[in-house]
Protein backbone atom coordinates (compact mmCIF):
# COMPACT_ATOMS: atom_id res chain seq x y z
CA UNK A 1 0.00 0.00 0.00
CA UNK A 2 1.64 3.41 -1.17
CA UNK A 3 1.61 6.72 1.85
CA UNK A 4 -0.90 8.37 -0.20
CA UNK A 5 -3.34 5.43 -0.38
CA UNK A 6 -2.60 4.93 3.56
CA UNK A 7 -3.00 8.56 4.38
CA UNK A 8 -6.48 8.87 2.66
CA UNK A 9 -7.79 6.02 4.73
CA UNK A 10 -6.18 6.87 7.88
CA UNK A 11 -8.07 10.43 6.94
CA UNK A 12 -11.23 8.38 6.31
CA UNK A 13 -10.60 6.94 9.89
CA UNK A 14 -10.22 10.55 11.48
CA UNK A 15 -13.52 11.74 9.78
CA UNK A 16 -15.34 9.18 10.81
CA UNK A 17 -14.02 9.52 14.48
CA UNK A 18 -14.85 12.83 14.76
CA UNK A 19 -18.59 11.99 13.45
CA UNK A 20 -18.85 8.83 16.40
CA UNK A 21 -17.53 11.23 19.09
CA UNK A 22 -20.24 14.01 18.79
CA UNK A 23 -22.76 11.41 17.83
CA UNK A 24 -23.59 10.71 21.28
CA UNK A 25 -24.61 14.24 22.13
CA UNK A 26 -26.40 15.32 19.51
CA UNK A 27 -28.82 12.05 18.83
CA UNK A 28 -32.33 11.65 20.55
CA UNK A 29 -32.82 10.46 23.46
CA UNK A 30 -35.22 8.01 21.91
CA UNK A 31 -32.44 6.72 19.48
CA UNK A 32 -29.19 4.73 21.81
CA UNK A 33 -29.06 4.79 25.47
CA UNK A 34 -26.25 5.10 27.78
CA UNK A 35 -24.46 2.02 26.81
CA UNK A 36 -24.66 2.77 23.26
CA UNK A 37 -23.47 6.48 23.76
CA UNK A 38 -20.56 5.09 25.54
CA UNK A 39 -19.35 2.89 23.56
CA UNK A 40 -19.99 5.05 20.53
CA UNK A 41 -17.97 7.72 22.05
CA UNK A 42 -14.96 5.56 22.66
CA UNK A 43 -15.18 4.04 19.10
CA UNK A 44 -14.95 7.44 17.70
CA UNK A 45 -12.04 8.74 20.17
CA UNK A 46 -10.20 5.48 19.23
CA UNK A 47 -10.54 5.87 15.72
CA UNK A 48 -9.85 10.17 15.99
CA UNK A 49 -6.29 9.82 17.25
CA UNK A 50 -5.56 6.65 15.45
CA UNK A 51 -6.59 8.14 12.26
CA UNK A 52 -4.82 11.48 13.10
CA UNK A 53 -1.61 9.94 13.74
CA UNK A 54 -1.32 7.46 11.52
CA UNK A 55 -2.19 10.14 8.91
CA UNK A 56 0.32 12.84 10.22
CA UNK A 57 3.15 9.89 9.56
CA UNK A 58 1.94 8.72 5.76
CA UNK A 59 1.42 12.46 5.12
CA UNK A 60 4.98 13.02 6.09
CA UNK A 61 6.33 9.78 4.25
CA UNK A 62 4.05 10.69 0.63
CA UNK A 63 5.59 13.93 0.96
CA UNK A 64 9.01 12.58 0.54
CA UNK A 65 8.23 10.63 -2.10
CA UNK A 66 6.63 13.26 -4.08
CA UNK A 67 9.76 14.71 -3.64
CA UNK A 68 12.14 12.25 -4.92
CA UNK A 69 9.46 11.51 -7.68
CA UNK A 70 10.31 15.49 -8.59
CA UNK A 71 13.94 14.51 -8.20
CA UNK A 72 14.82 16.72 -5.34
CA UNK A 73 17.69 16.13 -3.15
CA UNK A 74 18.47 12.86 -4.31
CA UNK A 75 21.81 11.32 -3.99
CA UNK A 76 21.35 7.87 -6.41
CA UNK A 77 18.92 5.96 -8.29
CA UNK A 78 19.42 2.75 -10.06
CA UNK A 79 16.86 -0.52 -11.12
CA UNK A 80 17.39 -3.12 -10.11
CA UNK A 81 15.52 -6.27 -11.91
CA UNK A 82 13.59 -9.22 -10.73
CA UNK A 83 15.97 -12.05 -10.61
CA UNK A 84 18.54 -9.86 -8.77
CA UNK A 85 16.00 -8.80 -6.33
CA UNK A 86 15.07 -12.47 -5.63
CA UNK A 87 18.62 -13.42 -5.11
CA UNK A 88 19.13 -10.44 -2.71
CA UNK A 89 16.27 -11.45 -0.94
CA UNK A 90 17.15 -15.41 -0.74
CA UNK A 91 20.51 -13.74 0.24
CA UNK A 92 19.86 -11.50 2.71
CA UNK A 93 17.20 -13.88 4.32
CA UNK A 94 20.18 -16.45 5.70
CA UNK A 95 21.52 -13.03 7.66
CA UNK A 96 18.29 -12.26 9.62
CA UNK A 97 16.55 -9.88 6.96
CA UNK A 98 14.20 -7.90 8.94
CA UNK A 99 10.19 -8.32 8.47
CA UNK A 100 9.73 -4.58 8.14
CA UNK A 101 12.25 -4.01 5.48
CA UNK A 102 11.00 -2.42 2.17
CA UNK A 103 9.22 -5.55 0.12
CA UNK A 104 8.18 -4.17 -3.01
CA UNK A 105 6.48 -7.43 -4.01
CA UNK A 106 4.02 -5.31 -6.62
CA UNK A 107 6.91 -4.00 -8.39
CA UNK A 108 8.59 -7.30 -8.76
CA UNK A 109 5.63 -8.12 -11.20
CA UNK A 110 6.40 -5.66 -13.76
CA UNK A 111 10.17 -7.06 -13.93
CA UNK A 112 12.15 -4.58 -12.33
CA UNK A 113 12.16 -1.99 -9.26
CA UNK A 114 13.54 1.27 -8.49
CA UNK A 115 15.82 2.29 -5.95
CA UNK A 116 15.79 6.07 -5.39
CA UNK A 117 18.18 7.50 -2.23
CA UNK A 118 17.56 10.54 -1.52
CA UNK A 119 19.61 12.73 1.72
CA UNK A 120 16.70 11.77 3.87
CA UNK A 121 14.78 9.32 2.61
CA UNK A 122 15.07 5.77 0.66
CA UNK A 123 12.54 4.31 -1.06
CA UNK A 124 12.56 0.84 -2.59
CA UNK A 125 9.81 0.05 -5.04
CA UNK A 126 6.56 1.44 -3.80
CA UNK A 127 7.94 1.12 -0.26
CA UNK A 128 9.91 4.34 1.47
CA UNK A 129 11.67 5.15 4.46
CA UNK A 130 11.96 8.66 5.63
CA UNK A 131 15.36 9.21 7.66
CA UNK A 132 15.28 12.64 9.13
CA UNK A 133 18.62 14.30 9.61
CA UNK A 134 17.45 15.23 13.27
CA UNK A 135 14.70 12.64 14.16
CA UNK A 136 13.70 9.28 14.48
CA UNK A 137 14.63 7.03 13.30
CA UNK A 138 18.28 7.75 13.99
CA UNK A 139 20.83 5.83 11.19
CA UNK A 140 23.82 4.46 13.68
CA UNK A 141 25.65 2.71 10.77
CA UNK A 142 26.15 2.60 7.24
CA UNK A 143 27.98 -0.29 5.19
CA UNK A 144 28.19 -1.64 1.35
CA UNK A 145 28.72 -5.00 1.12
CA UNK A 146 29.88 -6.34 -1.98
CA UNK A 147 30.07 -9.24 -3.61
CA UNK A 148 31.90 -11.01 -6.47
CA UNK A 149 29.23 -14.01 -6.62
CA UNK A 150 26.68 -13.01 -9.28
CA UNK A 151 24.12 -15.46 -7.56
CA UNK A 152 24.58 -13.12 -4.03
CA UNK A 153 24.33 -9.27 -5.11
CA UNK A 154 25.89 -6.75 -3.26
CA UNK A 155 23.67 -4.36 -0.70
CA UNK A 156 23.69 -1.58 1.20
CA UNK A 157 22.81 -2.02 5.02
CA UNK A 158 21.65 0.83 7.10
CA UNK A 159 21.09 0.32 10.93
CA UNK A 160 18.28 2.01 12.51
CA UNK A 161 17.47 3.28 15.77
CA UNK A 162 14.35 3.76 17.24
CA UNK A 163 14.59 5.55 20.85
CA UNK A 164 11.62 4.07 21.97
CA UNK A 165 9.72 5.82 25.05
CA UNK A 166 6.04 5.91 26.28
CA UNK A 167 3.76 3.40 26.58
CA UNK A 168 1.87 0.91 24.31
CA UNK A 169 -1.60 -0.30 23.79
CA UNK A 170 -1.17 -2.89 26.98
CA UNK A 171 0.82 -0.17 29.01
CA UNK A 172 3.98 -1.77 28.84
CA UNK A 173 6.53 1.12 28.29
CA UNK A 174 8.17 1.04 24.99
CA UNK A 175 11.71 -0.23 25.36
CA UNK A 176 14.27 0.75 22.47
CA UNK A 177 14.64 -1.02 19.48
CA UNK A 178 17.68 -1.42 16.23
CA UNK A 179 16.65 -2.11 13.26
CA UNK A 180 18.01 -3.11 9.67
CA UNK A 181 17.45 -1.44 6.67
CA UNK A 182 19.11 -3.18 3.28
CA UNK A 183 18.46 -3.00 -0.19
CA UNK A 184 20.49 -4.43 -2.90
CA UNK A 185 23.04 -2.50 -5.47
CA UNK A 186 23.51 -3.67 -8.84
CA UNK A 187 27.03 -4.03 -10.42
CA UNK A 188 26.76 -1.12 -12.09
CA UNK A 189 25.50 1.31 -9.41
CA UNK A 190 28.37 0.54 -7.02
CA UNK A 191 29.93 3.91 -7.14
CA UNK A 192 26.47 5.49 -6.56
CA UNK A 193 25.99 3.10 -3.58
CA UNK A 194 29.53 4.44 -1.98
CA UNK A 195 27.77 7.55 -2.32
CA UNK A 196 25.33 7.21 -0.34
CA UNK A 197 27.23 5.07 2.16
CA UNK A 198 29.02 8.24 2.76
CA UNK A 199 26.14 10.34 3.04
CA UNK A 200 24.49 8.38 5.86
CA UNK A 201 28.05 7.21 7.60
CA UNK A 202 29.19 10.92 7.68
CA UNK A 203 27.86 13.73 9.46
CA UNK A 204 25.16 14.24 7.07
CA UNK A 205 25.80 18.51 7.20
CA UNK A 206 22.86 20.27 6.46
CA UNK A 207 21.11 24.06 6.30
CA UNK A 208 22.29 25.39 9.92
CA UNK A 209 19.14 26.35 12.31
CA UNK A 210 18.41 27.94 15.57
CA UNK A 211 18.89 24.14 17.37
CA UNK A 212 21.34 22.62 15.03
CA UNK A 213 24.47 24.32 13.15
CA UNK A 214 26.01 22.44 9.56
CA UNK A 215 27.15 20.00 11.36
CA UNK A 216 30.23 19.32 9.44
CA UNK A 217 32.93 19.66 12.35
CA UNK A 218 33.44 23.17 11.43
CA UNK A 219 31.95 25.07 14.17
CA UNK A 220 32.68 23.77 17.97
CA UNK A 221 29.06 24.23 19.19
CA UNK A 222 28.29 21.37 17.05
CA UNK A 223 30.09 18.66 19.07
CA UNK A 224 27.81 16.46 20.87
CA UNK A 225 28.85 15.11 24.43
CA UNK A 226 27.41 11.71 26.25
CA UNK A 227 26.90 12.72 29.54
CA UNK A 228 27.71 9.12 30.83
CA UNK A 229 30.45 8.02 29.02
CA UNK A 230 32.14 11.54 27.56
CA UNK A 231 32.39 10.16 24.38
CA UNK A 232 32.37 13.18 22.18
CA UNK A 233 31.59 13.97 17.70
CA UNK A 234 30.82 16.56 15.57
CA UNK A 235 27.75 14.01 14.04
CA UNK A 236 24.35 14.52 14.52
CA UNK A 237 23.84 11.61 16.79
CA UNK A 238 20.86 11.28 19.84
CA UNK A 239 22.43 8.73 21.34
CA UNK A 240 26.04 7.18 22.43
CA UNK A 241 27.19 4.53 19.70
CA UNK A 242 29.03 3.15 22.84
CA UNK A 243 26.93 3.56 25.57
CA UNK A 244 23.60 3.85 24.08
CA UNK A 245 23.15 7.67 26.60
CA UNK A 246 21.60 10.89 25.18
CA UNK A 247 23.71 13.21 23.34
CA UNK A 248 23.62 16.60 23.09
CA UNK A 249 25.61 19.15 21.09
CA UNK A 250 26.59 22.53 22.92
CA UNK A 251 24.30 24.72 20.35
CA UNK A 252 21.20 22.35 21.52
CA UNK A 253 22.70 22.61 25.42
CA UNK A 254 23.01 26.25 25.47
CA UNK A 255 19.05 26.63 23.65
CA UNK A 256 17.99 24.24 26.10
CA UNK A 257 19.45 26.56 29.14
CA UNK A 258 17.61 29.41 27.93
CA UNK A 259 14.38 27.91 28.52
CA UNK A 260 15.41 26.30 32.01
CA UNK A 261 16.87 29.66 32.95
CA UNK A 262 13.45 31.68 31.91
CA UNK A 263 11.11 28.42 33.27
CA UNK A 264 13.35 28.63 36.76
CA UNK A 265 13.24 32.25 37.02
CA UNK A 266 9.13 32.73 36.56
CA UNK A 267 8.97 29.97 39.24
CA UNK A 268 11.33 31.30 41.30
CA UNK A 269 9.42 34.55 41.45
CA UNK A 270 5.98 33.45 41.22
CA UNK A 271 6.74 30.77 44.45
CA UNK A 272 8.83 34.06 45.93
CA UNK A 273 5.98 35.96 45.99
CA UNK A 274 3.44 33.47 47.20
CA UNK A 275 5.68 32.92 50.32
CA UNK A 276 6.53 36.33 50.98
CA UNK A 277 2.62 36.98 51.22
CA UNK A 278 1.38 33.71 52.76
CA UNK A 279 4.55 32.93 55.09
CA UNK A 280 3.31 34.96 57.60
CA UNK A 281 -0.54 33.87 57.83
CA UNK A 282 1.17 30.39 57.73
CA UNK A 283 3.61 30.84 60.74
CA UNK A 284 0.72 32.25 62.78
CA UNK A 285 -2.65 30.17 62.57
CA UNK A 286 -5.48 31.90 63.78
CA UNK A 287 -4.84 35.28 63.58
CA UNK A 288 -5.50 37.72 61.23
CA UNK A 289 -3.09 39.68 59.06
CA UNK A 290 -4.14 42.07 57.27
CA UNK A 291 -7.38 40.42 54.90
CA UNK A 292 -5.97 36.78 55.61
CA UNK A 293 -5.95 34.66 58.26
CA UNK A 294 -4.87 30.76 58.07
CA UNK A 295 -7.27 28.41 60.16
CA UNK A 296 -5.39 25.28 60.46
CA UNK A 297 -2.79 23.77 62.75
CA UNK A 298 0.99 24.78 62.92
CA UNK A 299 1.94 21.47 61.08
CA UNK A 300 -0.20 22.16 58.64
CA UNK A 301 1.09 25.14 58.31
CA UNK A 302 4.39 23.93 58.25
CA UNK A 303 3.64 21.28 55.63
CA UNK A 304 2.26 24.01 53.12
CA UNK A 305 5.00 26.16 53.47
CA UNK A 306 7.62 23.17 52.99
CA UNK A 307 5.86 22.48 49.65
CA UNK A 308 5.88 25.96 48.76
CA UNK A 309 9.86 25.76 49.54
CA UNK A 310 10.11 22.52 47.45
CA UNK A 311 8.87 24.38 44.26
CA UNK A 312 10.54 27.98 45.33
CA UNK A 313 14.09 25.80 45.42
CA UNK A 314 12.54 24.02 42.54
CA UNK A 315 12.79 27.09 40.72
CA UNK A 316 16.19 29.12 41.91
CA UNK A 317 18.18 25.26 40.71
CA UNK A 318 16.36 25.13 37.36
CA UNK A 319 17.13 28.66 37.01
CA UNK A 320 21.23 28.02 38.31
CA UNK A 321 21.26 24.62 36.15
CA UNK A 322 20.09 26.85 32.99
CA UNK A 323 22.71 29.42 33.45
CA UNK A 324 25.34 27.05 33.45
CA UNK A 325 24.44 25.08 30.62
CA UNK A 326 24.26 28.88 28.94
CA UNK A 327 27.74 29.56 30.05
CA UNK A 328 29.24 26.07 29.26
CA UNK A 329 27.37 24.20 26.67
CA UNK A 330 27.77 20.84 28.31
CA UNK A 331 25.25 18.57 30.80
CA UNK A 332 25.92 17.33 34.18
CA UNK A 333 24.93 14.30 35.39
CA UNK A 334 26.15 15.12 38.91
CA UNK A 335 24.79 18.97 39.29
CA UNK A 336 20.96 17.00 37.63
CA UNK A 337 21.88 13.91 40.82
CA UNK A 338 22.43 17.16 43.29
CA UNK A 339 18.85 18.64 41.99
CA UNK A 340 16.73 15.75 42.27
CA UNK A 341 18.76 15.12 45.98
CA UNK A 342 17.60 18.18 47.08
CA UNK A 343 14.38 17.75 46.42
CA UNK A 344 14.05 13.69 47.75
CA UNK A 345 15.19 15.60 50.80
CA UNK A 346 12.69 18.75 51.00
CA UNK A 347 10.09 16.32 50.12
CA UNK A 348 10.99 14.03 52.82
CA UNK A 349 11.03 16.83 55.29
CA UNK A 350 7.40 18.19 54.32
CA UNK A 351 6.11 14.41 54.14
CA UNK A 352 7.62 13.94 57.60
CA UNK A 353 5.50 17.27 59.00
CA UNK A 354 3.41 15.77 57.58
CA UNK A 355 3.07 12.38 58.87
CA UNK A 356 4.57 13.27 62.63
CA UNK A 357 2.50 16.83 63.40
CA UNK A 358 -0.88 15.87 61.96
């Protein structure tokens, strides 16, 4: 099934979501009862965000294939023919070809399919993969291997990363996952295979942005650092190809400090001001200060104004933590360990007010 055929049903699926979930409060009274409503309403809330989503991804995978069928930014093309794709795929079966690897299996009937590599996307047939130069999935390795046997053509091999994250259907949390994307080169096309091995091994420099610069090692605010093992490259890589950690390049760290610095400092003075104002009420139950007067106990007193603390000191170490990812560029793991200490110890201080001075 092509993106654009997926995306108009997946749009069909949205439509009629939409319809099911207002259904319920618009018919008669007469017409479904509760039981009916309810489950009409779930049907169409199921079948509104599976539609929408599945729709937002074909939409963004027919997109890149209208654009390599208008031949921009591609990097190779070549055709390869049936018996060489059968071969490849006998071939590539024995070394653990995955099952969601392009299988054109409508183009093999017209004799021949075509392989069009673009700089972020690879399509196979009718089948494409979109590979986003900052998004998922992430490539972590690309290889040619080549053959001299006629009867075992030579393919490219592009491993996959998928970060994983969430939680599924049965509310197991995602876990990571690798996979394998290969597609076979004819004799011909090898030099236009290197190519593209090169693209997707390199650093893949693009455009620069606000988040991401070229890219190509020229400019020291593109080097990404793991924060666990220190491992350290100019690539655009999410995550450690030796410890499997988050990376993050300086340009991205220092962005990502402006908006802990600004997020830290409206908390800070927000949580400031409600305990410069409600402090006092707190710290003396029953009487009355000016318009407000607190009519609990001291330890409840002292419990809300702990948990005011908590987000106050919240605030002033986001704030301090964005400021020196400004200044530096880089992550801590130990100054992120000190924050969340602080915290598991404010917390168990206002729990323990709590719990002893009901």
């Amino acid at each position: 099934m092509t993106p654009h055929r997926a995306r108009t049903i997946a749009l069909a699926f949205f439509g009629g979501g939409i319809a099911a979930s207002i259904a319920p409060f618009v018919l008669p009274t007469a017409a479904a009862g509760d039981t009916a409503r309810g489950i009409l309403f779930t049907a169409g809330v199921m079948a509104l965000l599976f539609g929408g989503f599945t729709a937002l991804f074909r939409h963004r995978d027919a997109r890149a294939m209208d654009a390599l069928a208008r031949g921009e930014r591609i990097i190779a093309r070549w055709r390869v023919d049936a018996g060489t794709w059968h071969a490849f795929t006998e071939h590539v079966g024995t070394l653990g070809m995955l099952s969601d690897d392009p299988a054109p299996a409508d183009s093999i009937s017209h004799g021949a399919i075509d392989v069009i590599v673009g700089e972020d996307a690879v399509q196979v047939g009718r089948s494409i993969v979109v590979l986003p130069r900052h998004g998922t999935p992430e490539v972590t390795h690309a290889r040619l291997h080549t053959s001299e046997v006629s009867s075992r053509p030579s393919f490219v091999e592009l491993g996959l990363y998928y970060p994983g994250g969430g939680e599924g259907a049965s509310g197991i949390p995602r876990s990571p996952t690798r996979a394998l994307l290969r597609f076979p080169v004819v004799p011909e096309a090898l030099a236009d295979a290197e190519r593209v091995v090169a693209h997707y091994a390199g650093a893949r420099p693009g455009a620069p942005t606000f988040f991401h610069g070229r890219g190509d090692g020229g400019d020291p605010e593109d080097v990404s650092a793991c924060y666990r093992c220190g491992h350290q490259t100019h690539k655009f890589v999410r995550h450690c190809p030796r410890c499997g950690a988050s990376m993050q390049s300086r340009r991205w760290s220092r962005r990502y400090g402006v908006g802990l610095l600004l997020c830290g400092l409206f908390i800070t003075g927000l949580m400031g001001w409600v305990v410069l104002n409600f402090a006092p009420p707190l710290l003396r139950p029953g009487v009355r200060l000016g318009h407000t007067r607190f009519t609990g106990t001291a330890a409840q007193g002292l419990a809300i104004l702990g948990i005011m603390g908590l987000l106050l000191a919240f605030g002033v170490a986001s704030a301090l933590y964005g400021g020196w990812q400004i200044a530096t560029g880089r992550r801590s793991l130990r100054v992120v360990s000190g924050i969340v200490g602080i915290a598991a110890v404010l917390t168990a201080i206002t729990v323990g007010f709590m719990v002893i001075r009901p």
